[in-house]
N, C-alpha and C. Protein backbone atom coordinates (compact mmCIF):
# COMPACT_ATOMS: atom_id res chain seq x y z
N UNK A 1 11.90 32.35 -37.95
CA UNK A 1 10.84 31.38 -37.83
C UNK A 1 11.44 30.05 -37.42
N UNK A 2 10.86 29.42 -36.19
CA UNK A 2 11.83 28.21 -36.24
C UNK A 2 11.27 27.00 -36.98
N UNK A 3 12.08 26.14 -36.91
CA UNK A 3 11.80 25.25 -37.70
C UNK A 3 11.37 23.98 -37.23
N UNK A 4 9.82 23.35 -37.80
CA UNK A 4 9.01 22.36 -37.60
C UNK A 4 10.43 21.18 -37.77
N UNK A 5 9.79 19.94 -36.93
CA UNK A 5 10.57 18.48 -36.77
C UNK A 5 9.78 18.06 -38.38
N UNK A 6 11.03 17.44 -38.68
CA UNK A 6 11.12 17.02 -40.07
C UNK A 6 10.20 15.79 -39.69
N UNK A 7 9.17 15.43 -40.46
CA UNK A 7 7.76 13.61 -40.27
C UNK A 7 8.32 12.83 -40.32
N UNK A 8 9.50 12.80 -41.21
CA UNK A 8 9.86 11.61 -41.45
C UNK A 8 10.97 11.07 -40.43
N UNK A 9 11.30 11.42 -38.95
CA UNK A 9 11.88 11.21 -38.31
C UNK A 9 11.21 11.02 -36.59
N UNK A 10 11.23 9.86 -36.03
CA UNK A 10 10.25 9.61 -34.97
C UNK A 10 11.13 10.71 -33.77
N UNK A 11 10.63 10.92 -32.71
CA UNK A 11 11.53 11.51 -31.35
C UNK A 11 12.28 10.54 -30.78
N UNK A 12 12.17 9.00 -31.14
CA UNK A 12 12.94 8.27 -30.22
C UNK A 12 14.15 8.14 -31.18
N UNK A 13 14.16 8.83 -32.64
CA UNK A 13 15.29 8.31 -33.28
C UNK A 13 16.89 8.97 -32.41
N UNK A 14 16.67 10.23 -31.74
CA UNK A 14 18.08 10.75 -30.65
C UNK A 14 18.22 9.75 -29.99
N UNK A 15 17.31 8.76 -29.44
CA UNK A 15 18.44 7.50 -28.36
C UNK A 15 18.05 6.50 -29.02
N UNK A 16 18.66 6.35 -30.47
CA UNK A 16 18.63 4.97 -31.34
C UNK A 16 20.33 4.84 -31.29
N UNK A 17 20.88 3.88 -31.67
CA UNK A 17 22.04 4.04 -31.95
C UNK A 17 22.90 4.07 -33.03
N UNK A 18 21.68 4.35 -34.38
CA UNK A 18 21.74 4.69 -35.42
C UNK A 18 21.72 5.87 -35.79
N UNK A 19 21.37 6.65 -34.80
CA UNK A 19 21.30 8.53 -35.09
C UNK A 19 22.86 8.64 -34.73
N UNK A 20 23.14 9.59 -36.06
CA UNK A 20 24.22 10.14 -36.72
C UNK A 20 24.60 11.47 -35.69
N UNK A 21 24.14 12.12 -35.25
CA UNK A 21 23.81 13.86 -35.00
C UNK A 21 24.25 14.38 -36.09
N UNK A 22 23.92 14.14 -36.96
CA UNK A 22 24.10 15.27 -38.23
C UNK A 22 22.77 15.42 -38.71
N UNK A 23 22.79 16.99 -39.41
CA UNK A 23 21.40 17.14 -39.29
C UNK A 23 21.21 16.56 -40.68
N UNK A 24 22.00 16.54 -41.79
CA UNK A 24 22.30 16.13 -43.11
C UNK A 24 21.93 14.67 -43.42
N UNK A 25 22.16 13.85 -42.36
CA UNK A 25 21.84 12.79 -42.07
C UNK A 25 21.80 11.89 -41.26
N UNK A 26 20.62 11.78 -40.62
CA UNK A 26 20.01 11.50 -39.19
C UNK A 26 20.18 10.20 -38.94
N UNK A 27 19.83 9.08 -39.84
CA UNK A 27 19.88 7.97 -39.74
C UNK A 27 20.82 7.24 -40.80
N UNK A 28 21.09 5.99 -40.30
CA UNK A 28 22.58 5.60 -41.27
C UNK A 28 21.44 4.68 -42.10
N UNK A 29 20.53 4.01 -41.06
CA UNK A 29 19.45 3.09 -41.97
C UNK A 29 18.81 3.20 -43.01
N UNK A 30 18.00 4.64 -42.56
CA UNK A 30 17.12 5.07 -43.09
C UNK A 30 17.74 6.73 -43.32
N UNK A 31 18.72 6.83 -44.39
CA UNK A 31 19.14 8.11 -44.35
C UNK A 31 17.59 9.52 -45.06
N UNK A 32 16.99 8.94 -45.77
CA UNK A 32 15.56 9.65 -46.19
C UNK A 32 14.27 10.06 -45.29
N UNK A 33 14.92 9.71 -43.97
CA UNK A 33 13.20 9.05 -43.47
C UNK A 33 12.53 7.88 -43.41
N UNK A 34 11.90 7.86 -42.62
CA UNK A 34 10.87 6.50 -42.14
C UNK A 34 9.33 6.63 -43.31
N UNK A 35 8.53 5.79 -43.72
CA UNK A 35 7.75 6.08 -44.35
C UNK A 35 6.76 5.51 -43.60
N UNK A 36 6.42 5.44 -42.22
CA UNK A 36 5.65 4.68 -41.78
C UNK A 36 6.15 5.70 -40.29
N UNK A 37 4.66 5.51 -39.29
CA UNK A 37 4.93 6.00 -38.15
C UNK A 37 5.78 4.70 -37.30
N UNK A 38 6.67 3.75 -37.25
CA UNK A 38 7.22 3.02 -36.40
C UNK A 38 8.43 2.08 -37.22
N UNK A 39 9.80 2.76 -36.39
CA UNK A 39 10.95 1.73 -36.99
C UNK A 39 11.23 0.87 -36.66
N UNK A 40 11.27 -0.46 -37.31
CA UNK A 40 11.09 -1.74 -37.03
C UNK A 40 12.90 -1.81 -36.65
N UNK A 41 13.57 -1.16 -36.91
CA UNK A 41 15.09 -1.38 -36.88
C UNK A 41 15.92 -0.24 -35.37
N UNK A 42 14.67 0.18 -34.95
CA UNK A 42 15.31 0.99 -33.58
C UNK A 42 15.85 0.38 -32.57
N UNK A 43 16.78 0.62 -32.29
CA UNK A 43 17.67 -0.17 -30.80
C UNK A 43 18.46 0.82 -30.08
N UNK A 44 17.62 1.07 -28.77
CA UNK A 44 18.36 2.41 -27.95
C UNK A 44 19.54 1.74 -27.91
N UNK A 45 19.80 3.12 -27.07
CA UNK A 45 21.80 3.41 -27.52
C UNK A 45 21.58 2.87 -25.99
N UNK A 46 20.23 3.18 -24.96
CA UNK A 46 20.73 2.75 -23.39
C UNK A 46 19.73 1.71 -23.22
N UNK A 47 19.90 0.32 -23.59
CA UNK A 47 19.02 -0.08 -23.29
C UNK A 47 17.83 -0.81 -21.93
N UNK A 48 16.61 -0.64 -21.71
CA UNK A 48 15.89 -0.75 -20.52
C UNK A 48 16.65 -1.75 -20.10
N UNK A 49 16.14 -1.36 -18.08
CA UNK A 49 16.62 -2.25 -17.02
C UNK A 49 15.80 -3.11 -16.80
N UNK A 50 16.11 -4.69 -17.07
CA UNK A 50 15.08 -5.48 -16.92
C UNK A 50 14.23 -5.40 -15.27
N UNK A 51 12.57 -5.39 -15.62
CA UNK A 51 12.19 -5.42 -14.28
C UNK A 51 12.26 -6.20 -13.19
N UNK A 52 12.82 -5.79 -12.20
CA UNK A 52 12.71 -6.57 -11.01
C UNK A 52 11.73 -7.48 -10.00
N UNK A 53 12.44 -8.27 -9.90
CA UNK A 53 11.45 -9.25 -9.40
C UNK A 53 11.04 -8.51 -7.87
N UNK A 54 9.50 -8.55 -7.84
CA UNK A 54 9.17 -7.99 -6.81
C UNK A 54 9.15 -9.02 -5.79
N UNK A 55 9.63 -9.04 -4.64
CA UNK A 55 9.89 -9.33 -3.47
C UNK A 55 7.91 -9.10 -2.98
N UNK A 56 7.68 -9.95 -2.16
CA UNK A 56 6.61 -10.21 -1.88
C UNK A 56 6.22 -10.79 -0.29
N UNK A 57 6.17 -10.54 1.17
CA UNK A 57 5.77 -11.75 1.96
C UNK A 57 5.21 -12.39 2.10
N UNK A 58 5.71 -13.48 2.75
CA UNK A 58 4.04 -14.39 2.84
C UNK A 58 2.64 -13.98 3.02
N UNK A 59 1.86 -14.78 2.79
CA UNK A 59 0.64 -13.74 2.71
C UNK A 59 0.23 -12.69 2.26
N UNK A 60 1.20 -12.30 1.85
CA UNK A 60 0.74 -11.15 0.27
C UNK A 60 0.68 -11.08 -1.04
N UNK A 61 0.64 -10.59 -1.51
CA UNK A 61 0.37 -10.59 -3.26
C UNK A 61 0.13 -9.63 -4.20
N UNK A 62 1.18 -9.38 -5.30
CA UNK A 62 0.83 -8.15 -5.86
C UNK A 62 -0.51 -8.31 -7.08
N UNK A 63 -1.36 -7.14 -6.68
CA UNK A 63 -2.21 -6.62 -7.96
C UNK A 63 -2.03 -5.60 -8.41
N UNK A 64 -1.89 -5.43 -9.57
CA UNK A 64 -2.00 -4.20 -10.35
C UNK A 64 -0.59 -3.42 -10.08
N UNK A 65 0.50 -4.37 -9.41
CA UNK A 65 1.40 -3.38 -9.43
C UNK A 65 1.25 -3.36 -7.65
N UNK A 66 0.06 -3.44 -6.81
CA UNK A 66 0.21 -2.98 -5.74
C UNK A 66 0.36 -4.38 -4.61
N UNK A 67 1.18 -3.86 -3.94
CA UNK A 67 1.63 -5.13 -2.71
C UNK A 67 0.12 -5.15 -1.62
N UNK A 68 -1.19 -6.16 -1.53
CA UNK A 68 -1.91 -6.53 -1.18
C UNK A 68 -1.91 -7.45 0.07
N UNK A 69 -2.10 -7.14 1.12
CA UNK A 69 -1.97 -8.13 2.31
C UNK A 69 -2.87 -8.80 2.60
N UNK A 70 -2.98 -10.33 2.63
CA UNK A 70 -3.95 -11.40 2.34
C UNK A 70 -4.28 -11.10 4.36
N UNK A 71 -5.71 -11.54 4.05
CA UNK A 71 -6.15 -11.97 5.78
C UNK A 71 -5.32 -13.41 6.46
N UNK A 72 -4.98 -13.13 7.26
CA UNK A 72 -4.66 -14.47 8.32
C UNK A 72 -5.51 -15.44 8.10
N UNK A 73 -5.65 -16.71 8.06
CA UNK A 73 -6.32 -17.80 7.79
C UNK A 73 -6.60 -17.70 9.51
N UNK A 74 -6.05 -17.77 10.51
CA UNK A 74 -6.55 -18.10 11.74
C UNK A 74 -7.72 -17.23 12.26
N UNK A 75 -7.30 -15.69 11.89
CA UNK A 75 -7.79 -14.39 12.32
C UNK A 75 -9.38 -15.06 11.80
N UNK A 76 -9.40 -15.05 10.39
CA UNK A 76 -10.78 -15.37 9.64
C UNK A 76 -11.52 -16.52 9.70
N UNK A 77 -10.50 -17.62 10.83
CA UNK A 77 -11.82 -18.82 11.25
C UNK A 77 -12.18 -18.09 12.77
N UNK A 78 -11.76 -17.39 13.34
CA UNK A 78 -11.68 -16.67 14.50
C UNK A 78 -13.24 -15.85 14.42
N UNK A 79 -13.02 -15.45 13.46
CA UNK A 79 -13.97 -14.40 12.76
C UNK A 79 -15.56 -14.56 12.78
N UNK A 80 -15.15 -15.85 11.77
CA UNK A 80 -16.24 -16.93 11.34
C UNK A 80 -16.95 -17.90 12.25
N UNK A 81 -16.44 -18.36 13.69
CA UNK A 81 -16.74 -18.88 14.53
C UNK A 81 -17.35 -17.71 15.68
N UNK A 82 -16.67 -16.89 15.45
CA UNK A 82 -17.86 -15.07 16.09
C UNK A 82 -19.16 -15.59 15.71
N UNK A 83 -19.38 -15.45 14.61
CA UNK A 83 -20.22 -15.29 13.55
C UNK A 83 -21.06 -16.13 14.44
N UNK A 84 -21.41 -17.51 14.40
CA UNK A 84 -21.72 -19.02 14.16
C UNK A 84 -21.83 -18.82 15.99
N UNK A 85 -21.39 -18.40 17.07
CA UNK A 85 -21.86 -18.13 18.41
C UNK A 85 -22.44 -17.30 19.27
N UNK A 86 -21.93 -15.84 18.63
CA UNK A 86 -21.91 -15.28 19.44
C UNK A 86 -23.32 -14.33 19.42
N UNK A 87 -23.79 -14.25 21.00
CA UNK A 87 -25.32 -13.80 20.83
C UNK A 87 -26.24 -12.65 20.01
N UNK A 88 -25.17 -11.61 19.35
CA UNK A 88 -25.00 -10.73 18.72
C UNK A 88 -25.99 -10.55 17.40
N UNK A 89 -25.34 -12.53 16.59
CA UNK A 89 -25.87 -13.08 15.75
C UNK A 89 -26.34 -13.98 15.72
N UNK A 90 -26.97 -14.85 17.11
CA UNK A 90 -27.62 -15.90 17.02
C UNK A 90 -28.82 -15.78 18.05
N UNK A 91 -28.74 -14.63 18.90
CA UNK A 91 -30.20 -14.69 19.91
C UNK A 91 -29.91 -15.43 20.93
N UNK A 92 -28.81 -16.63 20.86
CA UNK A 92 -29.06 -16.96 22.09
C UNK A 92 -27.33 -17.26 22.74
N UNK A 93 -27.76 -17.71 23.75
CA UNK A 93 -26.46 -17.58 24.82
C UNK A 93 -25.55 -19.17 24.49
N UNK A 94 -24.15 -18.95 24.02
CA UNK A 94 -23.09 -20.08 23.47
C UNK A 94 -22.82 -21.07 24.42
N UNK A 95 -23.63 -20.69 25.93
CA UNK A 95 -23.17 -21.79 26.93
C UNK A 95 -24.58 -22.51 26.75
N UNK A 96 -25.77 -22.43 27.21
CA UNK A 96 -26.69 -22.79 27.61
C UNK A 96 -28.03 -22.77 26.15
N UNK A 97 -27.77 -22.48 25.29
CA UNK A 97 -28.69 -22.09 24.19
C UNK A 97 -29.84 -21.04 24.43
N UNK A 98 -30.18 -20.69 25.78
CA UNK A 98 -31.24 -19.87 25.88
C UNK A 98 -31.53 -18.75 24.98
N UNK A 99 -32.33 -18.62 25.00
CA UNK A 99 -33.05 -17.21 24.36
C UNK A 99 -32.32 -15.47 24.91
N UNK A 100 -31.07 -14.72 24.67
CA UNK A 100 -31.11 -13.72 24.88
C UNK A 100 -31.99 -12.49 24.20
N UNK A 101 -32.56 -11.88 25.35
CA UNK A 101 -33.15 -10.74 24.45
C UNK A 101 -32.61 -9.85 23.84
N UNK A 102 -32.63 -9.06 22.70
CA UNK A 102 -31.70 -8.02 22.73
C UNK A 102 -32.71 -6.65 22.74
N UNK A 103 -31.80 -5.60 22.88
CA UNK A 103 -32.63 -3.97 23.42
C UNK A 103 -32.17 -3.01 22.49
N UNK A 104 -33.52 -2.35 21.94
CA UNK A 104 -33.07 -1.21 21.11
C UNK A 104 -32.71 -0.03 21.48
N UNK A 105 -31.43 0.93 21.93
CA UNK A 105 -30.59 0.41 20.65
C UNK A 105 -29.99 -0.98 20.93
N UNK A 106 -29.02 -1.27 20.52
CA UNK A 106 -28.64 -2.79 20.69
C UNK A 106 -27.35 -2.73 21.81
N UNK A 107 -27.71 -3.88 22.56
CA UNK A 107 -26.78 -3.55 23.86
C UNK A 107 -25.39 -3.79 23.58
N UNK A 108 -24.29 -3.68 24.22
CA UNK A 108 -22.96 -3.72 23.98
C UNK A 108 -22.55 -4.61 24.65
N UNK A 109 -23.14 -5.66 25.74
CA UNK A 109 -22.56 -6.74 26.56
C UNK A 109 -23.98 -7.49 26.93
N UNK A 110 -23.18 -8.69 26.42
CA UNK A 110 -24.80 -10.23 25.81
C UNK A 110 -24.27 -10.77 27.22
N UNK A 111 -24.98 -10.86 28.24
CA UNK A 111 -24.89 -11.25 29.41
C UNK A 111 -26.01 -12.65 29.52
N UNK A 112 -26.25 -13.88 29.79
CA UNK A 112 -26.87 -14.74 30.06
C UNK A 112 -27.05 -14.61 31.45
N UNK A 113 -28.49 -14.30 32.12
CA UNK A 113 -29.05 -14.33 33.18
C UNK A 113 -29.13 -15.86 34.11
N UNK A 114 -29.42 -16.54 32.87
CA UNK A 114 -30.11 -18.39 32.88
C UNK A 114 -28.70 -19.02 33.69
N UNK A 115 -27.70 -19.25 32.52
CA UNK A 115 -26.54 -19.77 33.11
C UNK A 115 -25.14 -18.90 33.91
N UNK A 116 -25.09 -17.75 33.18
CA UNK A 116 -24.13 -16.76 33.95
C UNK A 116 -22.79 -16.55 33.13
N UNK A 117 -23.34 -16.85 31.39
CA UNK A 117 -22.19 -16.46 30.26
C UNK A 117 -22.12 -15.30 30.54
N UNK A 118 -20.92 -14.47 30.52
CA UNK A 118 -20.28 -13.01 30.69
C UNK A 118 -19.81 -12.98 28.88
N UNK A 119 -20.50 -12.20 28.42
CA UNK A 119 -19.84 -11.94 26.83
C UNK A 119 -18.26 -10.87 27.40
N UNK A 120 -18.02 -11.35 27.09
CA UNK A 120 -16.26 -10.45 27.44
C UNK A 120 -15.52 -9.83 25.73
N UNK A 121 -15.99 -10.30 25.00
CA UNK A 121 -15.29 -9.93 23.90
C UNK A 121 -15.02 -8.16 23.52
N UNK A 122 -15.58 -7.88 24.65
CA UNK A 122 -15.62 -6.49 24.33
C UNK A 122 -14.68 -5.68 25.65
């Protein structure tokens, strides 16, 4: 029959540097056992590699652990000035203000008849 892990001994007590390997007596501290689930006196025998500073580029940023790439500040006034002209989203033509119509489905090139804007963005 084999034999159950004795309670009074946690699994991290093998990489303490107080475990004996004797089975007679496991710990030099606590030669009886722990009376509590957590030893306030454990100190691995290898202790952790402090974490490294994550390296990061400009314009990025870690969350959660994960390296996140921020938008271009230029790209997104680029973007935003689309937005704010172009006939797509405003009805009318960025040279002349006229009225473009648009056609369902929706056309793919905003051409101004009035003044002779060529939408090219496409």
């Amino acid at each position: 029959m084999p034999s159950s892990p004795n309670p009074c001994y946690l699994p991290q007590c093998s990489t303490c540097e107080f475990y004996t390997h004797n089975p007679h007596l496991r710990c030099t501290l606590h030669p009886l056992g722990l009376e509590s689930e957590e030893c306030l006196d454990f100190v691995a025998i290898f202790p952790l590699p402090e974490p490294e500073e994550q390296w990061q580029p400009e314009g990025a940023a870690y969350y959660n652990g994960e390296l996140v790439l921020q938008p271009r500040q230029q790209a997104l006034t680029e973007q935003l000035d689309l937005l704010d002209t172009h006939p797509l989203f405003t009805g009318r033509c960025p040279n002349c203000e006229m009225p473009i119509d648009s056609t369902h489905p929706v056309q793919v090139h905003w051409d101004c008849l009035n003044c002779g804007w060529i939408d090219d963005s496409v």
